[in-house]
Protein backbone atom coordinates (compact mmCIF):
# COMPACT_ATOMS: atom_id res chain seq x y z
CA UNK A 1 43.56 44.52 -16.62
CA UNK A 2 40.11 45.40 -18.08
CA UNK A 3 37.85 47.41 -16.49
CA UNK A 4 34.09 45.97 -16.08
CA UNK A 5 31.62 47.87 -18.08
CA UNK A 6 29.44 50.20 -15.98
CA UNK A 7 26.34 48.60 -17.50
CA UNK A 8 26.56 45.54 -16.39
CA UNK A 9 26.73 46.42 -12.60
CA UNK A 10 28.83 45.11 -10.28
CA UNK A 11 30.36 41.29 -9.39
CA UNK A 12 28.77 40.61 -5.96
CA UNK A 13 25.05 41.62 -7.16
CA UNK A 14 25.58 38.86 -10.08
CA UNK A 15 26.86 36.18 -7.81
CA UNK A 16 23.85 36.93 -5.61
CA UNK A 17 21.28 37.19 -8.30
CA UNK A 18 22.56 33.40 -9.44
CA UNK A 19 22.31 32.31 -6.33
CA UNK A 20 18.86 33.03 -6.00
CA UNK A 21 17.90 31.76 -9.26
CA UNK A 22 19.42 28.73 -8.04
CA UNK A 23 17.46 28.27 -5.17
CA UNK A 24 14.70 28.99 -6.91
CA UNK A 25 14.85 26.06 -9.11
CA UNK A 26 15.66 24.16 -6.12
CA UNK A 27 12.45 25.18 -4.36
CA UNK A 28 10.56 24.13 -7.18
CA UNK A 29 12.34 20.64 -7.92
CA UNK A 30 12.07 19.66 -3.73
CA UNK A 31 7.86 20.72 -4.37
CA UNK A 32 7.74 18.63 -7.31
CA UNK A 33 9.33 15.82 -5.12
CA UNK A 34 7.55 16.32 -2.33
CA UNK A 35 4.01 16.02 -4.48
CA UNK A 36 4.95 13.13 -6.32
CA UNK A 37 5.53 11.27 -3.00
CA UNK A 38 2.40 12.36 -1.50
CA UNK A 39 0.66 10.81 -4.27
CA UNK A 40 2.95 7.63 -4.18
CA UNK A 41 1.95 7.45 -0.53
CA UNK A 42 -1.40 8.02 -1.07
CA UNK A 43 -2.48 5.44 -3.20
CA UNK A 44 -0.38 3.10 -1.48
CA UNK A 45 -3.05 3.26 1.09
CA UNK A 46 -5.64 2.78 -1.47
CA UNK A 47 -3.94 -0.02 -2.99
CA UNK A 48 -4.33 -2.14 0.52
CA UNK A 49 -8.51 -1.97 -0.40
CA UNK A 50 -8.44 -5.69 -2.74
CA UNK A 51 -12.23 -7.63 -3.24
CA UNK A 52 -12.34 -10.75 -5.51
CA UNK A 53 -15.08 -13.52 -5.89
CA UNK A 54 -14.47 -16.77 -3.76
CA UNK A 55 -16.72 -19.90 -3.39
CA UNK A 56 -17.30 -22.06 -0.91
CA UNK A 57 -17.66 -25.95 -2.06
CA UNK A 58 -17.80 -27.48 0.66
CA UNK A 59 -21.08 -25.96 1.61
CA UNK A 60 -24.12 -27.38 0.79
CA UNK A 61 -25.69 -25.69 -1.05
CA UNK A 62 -22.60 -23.95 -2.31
CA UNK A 63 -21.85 -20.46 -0.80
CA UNK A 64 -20.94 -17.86 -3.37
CA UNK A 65 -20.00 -14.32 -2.77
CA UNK A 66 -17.09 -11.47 -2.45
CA UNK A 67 -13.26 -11.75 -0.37
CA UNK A 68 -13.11 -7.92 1.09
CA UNK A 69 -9.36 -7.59 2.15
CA UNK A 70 -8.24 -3.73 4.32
CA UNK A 71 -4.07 -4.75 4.46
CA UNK A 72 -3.69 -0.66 4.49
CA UNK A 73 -3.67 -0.37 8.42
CA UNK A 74 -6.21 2.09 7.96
CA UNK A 75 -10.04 2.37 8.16
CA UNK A 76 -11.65 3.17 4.43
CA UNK A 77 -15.42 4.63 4.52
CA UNK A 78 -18.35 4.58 1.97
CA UNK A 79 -17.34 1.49 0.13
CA UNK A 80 -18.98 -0.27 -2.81
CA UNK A 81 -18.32 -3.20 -4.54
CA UNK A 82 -19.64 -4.58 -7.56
CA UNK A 83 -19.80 -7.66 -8.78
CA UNK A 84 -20.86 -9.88 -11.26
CA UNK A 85 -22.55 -13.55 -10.04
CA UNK A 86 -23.83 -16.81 -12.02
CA UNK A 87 -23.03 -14.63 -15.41
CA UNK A 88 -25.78 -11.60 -14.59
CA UNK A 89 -24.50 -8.45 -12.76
CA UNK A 90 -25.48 -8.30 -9.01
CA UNK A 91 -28.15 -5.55 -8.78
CA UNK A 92 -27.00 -3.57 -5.56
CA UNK A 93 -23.82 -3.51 -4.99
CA UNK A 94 -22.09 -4.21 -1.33
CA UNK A 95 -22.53 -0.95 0.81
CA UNK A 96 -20.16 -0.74 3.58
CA UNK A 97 -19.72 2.64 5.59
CA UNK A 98 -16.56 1.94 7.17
CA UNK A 99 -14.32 -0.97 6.98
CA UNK A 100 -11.58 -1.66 9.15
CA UNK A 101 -8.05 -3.86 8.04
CA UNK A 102 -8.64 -7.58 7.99
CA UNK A 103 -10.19 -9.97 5.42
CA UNK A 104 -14.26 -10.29 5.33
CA UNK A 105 -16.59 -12.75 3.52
CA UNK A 106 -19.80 -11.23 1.96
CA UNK A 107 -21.99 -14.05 0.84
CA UNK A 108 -23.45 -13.38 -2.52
CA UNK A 109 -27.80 -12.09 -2.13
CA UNK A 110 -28.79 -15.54 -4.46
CA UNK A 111 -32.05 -15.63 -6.18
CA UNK A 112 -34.16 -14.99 -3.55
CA UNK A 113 -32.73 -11.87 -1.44
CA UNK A 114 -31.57 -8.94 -2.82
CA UNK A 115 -29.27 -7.34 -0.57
CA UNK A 116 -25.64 -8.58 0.41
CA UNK A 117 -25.51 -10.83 3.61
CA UNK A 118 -23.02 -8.94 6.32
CA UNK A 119 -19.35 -9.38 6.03
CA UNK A 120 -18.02 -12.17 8.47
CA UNK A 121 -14.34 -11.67 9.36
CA UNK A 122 -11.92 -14.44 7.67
CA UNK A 123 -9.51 -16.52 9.71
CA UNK A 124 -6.13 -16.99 7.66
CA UNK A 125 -6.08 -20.83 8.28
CA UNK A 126 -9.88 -20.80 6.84
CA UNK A 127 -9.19 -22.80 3.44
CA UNK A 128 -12.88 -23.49 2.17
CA UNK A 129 -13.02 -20.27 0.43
CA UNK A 130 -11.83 -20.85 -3.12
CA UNK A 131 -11.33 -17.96 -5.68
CA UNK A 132 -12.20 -17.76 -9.15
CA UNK A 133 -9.62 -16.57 -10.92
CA UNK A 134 -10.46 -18.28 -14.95
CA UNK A 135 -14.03 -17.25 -15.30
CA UNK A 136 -15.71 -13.77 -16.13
CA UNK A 137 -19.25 -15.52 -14.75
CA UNK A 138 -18.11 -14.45 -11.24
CA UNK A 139 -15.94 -11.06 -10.60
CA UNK A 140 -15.73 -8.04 -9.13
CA UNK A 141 -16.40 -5.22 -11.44
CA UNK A 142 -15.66 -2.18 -9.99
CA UNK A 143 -15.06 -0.62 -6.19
CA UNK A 144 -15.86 2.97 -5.24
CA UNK A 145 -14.28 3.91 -1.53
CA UNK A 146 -12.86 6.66 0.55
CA UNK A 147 -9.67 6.63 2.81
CA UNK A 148 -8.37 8.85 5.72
CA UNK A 149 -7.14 11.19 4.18
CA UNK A 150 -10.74 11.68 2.84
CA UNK A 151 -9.73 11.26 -0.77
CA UNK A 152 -12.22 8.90 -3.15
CA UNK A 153 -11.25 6.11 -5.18
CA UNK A 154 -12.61 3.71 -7.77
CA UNK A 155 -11.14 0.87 -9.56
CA UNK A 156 -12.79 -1.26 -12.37
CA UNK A 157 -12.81 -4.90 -13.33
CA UNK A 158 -9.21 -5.00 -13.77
CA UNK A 159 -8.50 -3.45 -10.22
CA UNK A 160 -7.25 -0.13 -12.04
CA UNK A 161 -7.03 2.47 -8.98
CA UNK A 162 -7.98 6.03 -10.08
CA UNK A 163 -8.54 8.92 -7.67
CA UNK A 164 -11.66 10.31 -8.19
């Protein structure tokens, strides 16, 4: 049998230098991993923060304004919303400092306020409220907010969610 050259040293320290290149590449692929599901998680959070622009016709006159829905579980701070009503962006956006999960009607200012009425919470069986889903005369154009985990967010008319 053939001796093993002197240079290249000797079995064991080979089988224990692979091995430790190994788990180095592990280490790296489980951090990789690990990262990627942090950010999966956390804009799955973010992703539970939904406004669109609702109507109510049975009102007289007709109520207009902005469906806020939280389904995260989780309070979000510093949000603002937005919107475009009767064709002509709404001058100040909705400010809210913290809002907690439900679903909350913000009446639309009109012509003669200027600032956002508060947000009433929504029953589910509350069917008046009608969205407008075929028109770009009434829509939410963008949202800024923050979540627990004290990262910002923003999406933009299309509900795109980018971490800001």
């Amino acid at each position: 049998m053939a001796e093993w050259p002197l240079w290249a040293g000797d079995l064991p320290t080979w089988i224990t230098t692979a091995a430790i290149g190994l788990a180095a590449v592990q280490l790296l692929l489980d951090r990789r991993k690990r990262a990627a599901e942090q950010v999966r998680e956390s804009k799955a959070q973010a992703s539970g923060l939904t406004a669109w622009t609702v109507s109510n016709p049975d009102a007289t006159p007709r109520v207009y304004g902005v469906m806020v829905s939280n389904t995260s579980g989780s309070m979000f701070h510093d949000v603002a919303i937005s919107a475009v009503m009767h064709e002509k962006p709404v001058d100040r956006p909705i400010a809210l400092t913290v809002l907690p999960p439900g679903e909350y009607f913000v009446a639309s200012p009109g012509t003669s306020n200027f600032t956002w009425d508060f947000p009433v919470a929504v029953k589910s069986d509350d069917k008046s409220l009608r969205p407008y889903m075929n028109t770009s005369k009434y829509q939410v154009t963008g949202m800024t907010f923050t979540d627990n985990l004290n990262q910002s967010w923003s999406t933009n008319e299309h509900a795109l969610l980018t971490k800001v």
